[in-house]
Protein backbone atom coordinates (compact mmCIF):
# COMPACT_ATOMS: atom_id res chain seq x y z
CA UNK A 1 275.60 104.45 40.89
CA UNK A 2 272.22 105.80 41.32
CA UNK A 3 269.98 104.80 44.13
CA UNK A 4 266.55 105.87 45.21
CA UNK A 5 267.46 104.18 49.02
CA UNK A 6 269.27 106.71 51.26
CA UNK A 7 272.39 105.96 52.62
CA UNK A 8 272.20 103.59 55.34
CA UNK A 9 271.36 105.00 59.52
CA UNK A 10 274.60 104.30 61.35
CA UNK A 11 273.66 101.48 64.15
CA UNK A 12 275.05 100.40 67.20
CA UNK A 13 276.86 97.12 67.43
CA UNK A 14 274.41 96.05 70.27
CA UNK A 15 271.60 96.26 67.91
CA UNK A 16 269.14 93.64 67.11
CA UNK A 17 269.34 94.42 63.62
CA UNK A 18 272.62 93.56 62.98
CA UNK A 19 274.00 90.08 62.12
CA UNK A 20 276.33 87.90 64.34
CA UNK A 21 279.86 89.52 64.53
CA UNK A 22 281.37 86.75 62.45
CA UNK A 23 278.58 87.13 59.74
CA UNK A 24 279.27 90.78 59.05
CA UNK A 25 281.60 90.47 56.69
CA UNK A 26 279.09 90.09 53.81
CA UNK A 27 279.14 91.42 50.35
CA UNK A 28 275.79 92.03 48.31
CA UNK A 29 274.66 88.98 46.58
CA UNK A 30 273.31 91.29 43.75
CA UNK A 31 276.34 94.01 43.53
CA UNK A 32 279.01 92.81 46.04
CA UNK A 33 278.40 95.88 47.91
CA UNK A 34 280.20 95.55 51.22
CA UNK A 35 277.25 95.05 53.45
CA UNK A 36 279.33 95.74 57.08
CA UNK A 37 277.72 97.91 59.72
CA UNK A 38 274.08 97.98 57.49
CA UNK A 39 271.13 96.88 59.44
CA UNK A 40 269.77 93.17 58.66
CA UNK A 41 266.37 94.62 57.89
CA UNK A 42 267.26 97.16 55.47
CA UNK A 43 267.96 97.07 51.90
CA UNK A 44 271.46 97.09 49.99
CA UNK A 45 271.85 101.21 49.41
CA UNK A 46 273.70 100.04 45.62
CA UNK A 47 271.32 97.94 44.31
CA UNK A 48 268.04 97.79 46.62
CA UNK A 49 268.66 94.20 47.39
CA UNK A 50 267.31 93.09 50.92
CA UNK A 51 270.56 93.03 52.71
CA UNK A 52 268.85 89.81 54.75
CA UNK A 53 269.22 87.74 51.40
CA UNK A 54 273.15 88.29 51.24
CA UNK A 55 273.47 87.07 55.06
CA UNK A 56 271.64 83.44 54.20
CA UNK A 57 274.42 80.27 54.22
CA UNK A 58 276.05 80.94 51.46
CA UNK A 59 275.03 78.12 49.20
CA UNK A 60 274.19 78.04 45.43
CA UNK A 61 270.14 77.60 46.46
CA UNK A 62 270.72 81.59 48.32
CA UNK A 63 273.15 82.91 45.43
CA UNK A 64 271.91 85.77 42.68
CA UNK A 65 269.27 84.06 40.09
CA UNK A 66 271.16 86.10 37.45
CA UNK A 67 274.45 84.53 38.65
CA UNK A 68 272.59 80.53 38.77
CA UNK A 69 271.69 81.49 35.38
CA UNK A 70 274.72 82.71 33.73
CA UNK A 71 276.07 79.38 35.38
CA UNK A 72 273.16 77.32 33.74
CA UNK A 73 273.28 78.79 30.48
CA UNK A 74 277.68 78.51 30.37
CA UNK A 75 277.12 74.71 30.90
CA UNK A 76 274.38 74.51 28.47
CA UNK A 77 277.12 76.21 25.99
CA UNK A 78 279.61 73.60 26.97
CA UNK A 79 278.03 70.39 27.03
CA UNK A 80 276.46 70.87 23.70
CA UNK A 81 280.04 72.17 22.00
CA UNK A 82 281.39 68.82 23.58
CA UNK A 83 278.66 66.94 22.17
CA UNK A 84 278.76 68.17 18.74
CA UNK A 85 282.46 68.02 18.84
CA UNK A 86 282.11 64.27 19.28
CA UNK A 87 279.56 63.45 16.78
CA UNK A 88 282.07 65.64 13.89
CA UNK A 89 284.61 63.83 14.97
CA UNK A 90 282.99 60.49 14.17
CA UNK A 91 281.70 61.76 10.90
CA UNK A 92 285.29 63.25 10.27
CA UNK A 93 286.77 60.13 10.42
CA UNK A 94 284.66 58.06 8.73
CA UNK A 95 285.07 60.70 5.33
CA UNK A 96 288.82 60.33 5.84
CA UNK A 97 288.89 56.76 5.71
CA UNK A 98 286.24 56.28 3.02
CA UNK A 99 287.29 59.25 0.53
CA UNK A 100 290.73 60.29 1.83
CA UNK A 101 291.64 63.30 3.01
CA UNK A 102 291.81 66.73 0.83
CA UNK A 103 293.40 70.19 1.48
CA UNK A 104 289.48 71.40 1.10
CA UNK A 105 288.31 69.16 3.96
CA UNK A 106 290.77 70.46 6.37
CA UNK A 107 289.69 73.93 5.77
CA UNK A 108 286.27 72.80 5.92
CA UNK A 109 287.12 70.42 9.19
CA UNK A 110 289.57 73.20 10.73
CA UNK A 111 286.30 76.08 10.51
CA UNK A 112 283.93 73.97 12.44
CA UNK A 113 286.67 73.20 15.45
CA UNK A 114 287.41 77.08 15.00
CA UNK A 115 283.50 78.02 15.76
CA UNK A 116 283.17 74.86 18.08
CA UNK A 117 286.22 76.08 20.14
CA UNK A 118 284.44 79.74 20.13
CA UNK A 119 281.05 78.45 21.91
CA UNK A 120 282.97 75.95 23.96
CA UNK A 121 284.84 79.28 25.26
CA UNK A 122 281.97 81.55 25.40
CA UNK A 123 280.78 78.39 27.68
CA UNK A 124 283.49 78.66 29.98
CA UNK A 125 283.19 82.07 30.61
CA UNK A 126 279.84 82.34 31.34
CA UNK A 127 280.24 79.55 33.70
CA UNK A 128 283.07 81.19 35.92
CA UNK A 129 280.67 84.18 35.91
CA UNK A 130 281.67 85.96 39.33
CA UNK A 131 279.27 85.61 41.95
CA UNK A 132 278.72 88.96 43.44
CA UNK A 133 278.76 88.00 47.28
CA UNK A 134 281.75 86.06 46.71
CA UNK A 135 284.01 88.28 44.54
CA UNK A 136 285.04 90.72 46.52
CA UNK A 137 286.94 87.94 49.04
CA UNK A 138 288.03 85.68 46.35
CA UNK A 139 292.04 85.60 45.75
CA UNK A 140 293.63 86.89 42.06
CA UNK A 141 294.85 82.88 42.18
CA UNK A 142 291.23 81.06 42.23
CA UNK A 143 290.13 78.66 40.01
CA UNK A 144 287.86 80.96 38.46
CA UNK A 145 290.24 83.54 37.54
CA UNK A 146 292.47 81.31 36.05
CA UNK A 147 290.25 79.51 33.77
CA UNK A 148 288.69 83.09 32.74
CA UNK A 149 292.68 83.59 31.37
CA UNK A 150 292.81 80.60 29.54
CA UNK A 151 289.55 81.06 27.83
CA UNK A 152 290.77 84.18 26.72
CA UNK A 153 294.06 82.50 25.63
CA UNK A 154 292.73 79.69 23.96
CA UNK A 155 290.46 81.91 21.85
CA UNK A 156 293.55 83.39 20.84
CA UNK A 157 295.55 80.08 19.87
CA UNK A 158 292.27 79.03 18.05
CA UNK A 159 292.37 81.30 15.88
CA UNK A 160 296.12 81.73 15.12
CA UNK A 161 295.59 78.18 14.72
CA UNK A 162 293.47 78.03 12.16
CA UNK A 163 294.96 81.08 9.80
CA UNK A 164 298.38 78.82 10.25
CA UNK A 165 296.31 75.94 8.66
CA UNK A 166 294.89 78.19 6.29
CA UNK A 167 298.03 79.72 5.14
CA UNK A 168 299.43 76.43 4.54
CA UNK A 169 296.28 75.23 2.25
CA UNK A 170 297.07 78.04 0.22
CA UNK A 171 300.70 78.63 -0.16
CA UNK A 172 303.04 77.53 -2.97
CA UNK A 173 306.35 78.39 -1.64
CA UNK A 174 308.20 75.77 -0.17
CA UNK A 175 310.00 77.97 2.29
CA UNK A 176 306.38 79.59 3.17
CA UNK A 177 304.46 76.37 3.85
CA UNK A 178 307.52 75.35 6.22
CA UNK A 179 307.12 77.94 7.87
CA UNK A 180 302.74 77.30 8.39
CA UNK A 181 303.14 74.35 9.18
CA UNK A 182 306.26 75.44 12.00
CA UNK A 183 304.03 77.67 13.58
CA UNK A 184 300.87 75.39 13.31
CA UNK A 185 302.75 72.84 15.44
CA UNK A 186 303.96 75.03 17.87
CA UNK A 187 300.52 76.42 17.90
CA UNK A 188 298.81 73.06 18.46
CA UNK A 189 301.53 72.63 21.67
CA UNK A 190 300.46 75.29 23.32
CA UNK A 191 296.98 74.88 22.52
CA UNK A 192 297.20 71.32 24.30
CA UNK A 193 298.89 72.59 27.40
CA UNK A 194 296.11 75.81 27.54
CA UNK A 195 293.66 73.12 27.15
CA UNK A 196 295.15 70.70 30.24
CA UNK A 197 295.26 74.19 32.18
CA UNK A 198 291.43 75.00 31.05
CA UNK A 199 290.63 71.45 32.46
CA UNK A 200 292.02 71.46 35.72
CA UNK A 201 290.95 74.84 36.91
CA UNK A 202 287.14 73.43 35.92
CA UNK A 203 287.84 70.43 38.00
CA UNK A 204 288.72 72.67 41.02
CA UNK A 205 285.96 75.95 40.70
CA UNK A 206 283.08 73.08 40.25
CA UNK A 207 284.44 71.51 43.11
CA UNK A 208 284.36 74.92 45.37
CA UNK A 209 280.83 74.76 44.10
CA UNK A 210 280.05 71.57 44.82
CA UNK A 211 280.71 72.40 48.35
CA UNK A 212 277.49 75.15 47.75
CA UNK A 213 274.86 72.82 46.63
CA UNK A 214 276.23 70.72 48.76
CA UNK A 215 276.74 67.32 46.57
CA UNK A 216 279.71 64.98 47.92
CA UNK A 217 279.50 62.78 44.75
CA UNK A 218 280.96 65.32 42.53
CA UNK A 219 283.53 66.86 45.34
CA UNK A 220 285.25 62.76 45.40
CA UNK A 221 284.88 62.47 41.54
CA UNK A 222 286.37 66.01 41.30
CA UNK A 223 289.43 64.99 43.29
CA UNK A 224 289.78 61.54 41.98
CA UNK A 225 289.08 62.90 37.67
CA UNK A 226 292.33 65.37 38.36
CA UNK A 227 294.39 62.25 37.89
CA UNK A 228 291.90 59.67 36.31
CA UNK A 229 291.04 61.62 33.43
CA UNK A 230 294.26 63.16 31.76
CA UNK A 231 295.63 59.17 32.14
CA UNK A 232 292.53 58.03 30.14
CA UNK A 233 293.28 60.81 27.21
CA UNK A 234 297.00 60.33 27.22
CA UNK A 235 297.63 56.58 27.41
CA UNK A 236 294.30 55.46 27.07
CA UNK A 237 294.75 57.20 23.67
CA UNK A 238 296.74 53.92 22.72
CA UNK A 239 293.71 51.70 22.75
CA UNK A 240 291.91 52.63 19.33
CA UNK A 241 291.56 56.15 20.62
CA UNK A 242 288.65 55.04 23.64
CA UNK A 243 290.56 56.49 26.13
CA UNK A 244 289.85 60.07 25.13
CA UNK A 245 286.37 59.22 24.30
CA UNK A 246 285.23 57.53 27.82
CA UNK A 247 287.55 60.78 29.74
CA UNK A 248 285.20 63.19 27.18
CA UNK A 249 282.43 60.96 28.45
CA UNK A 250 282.82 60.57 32.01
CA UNK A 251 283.76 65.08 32.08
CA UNK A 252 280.57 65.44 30.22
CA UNK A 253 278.53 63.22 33.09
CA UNK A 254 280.56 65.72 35.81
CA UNK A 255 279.44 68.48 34.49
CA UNK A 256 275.84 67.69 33.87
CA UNK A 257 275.66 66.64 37.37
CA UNK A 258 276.45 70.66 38.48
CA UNK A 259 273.99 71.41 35.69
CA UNK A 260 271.15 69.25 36.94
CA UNK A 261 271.48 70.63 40.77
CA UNK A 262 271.57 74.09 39.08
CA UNK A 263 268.51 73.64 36.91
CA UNK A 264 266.76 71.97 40.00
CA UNK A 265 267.30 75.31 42.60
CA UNK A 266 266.22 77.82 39.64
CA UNK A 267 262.92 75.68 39.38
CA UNK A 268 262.46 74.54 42.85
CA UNK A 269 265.14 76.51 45.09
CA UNK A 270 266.69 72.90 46.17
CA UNK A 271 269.18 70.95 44.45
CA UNK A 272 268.29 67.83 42.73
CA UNK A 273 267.78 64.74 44.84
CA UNK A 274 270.35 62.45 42.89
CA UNK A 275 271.80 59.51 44.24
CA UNK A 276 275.56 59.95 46.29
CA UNK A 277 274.62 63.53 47.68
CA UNK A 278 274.82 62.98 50.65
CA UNK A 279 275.58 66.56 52.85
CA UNK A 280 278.61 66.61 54.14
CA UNK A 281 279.14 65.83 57.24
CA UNK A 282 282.79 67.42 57.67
């Protein structure tokens, strides 16, 4: 990449331009550009970014504003897909039980879960954007990576999904629509099990950063939702379906939370002063 800065003056590890010894290890908070050996006062030969930025605590209110925003804008995309999913549900249910339901409403139904699923996803992956200062010493294993290869799988199953159900609307052989509906069930399987894989590997990335804002409220609820919500959606299913509902709730409220602090440093360059975030102490 082009640069109009000239490669950086070697400097001698005595200098008073250089960092602490355990603070040298840096990457560029713009272009992860590995920052060792480069004067404190000089800027980052990739990208032109003061080098003395990249070298601040390394919490969300010092990260990339392009990063805080792709991390804004990903929640934005999820919250309001989880919203909307809720509300069609409601109305969904109320058609079935008041006109019955028709192959033309499950095509109808099975397109807006399709294009819900799609922004819900595009969410996701905006919201495990890399951070640049961080990428370069995060493992292949993280939380981020992982729910960056489910997003990609569930768009898959979504949409194998829904040409399953569409095949079997359509179909007249017997033999055929076995077959749909087979691999619509086995589809629907593995879509739940991407989904439970999706939703713990959001629990854990917002709770690495929750430890960068820093806001101890979400880090407990992130520990104690790993077990508390799955057992709301699962057997809390039995009670007239509220279990899902108040889990769907309660994740919604989570993830606000990290949107709220988020929305509060782009504006004001602190986190939001909400009630339980306390800094850690440990």
């Amino acid at each position: 990449m082009d640069t109009p800065f000239p490669p950086a003056t070697p400097v001698s590890p005595d200098s008073p331009d250089l960092p602490p010894p355990d603070l040298r290890d840096r990457y560029c908070i713009q272009c992860a550009y590995h920052l060792a050996g480069l004067p404190i006062t000089g800027p980052c030969p990739e990208c032109g970014t003061p080098v003395e930025l990249s070298f601040r605590e390394p919490t969300l209110a010092n990260a990339s504003p392009v990063y805080l925003d792709a991390l804004k804008s990903g929640l934005t995309l999820v919250l309001n897909s989880i919203l909307v999913t809720v509300a069609i549900s409601i109305i969904a249910l109320i058609l079935v039980f008041s006109i019955g339901p028709s192959p033309a409403f499950n095509i109808i139904a099975e397109i807006f879960v399709l294009a819900l699923s799609a922004v819900g996803l595009l969410g996701y992956w905006l919201f495990t954007q890399p951070d640049p200062s961080q990428v370069a010493l995060e493992k292949t294993s993280s939380a981020r990576a992982i729910v960056r290869i489910t997003v990609i799988t569930g768009a898959a199953l979504a949409a194998l999904s829904f040409m399953a159900t569409l095949a079997g609307s359509t179909l007249s052989s017997p033999n055929a629509l076995a077959i749909a509906s087979g691999l619509s069930g086995i589809f629907s399987i593995v879509e739940f099990v991407t989904a439970a894989v999706l939703f713990f590997g959001v629990l854990r990335y917002s709770r690495w950063l929750a430890t960068r804002i820093p806001d101890e409220f979400l880090l407990t609820r992130s520990k104690r939702y790993m077990w508390l919500l799955p057992l709301l959606y699962t057997v809390g299913a039995l009670a007239l379906f509220l279990g899902p509902l108040i889990a769907l709730v309660l994740y919604w409220n989570f993830l606000n939370r990290l949107r709220t602090h988020i929305r509060s440093i782009i504006a004001s360059g602190l986190p939001a002063n909400l009630k339980g975030r306390a800094r850690l102490s440990t």
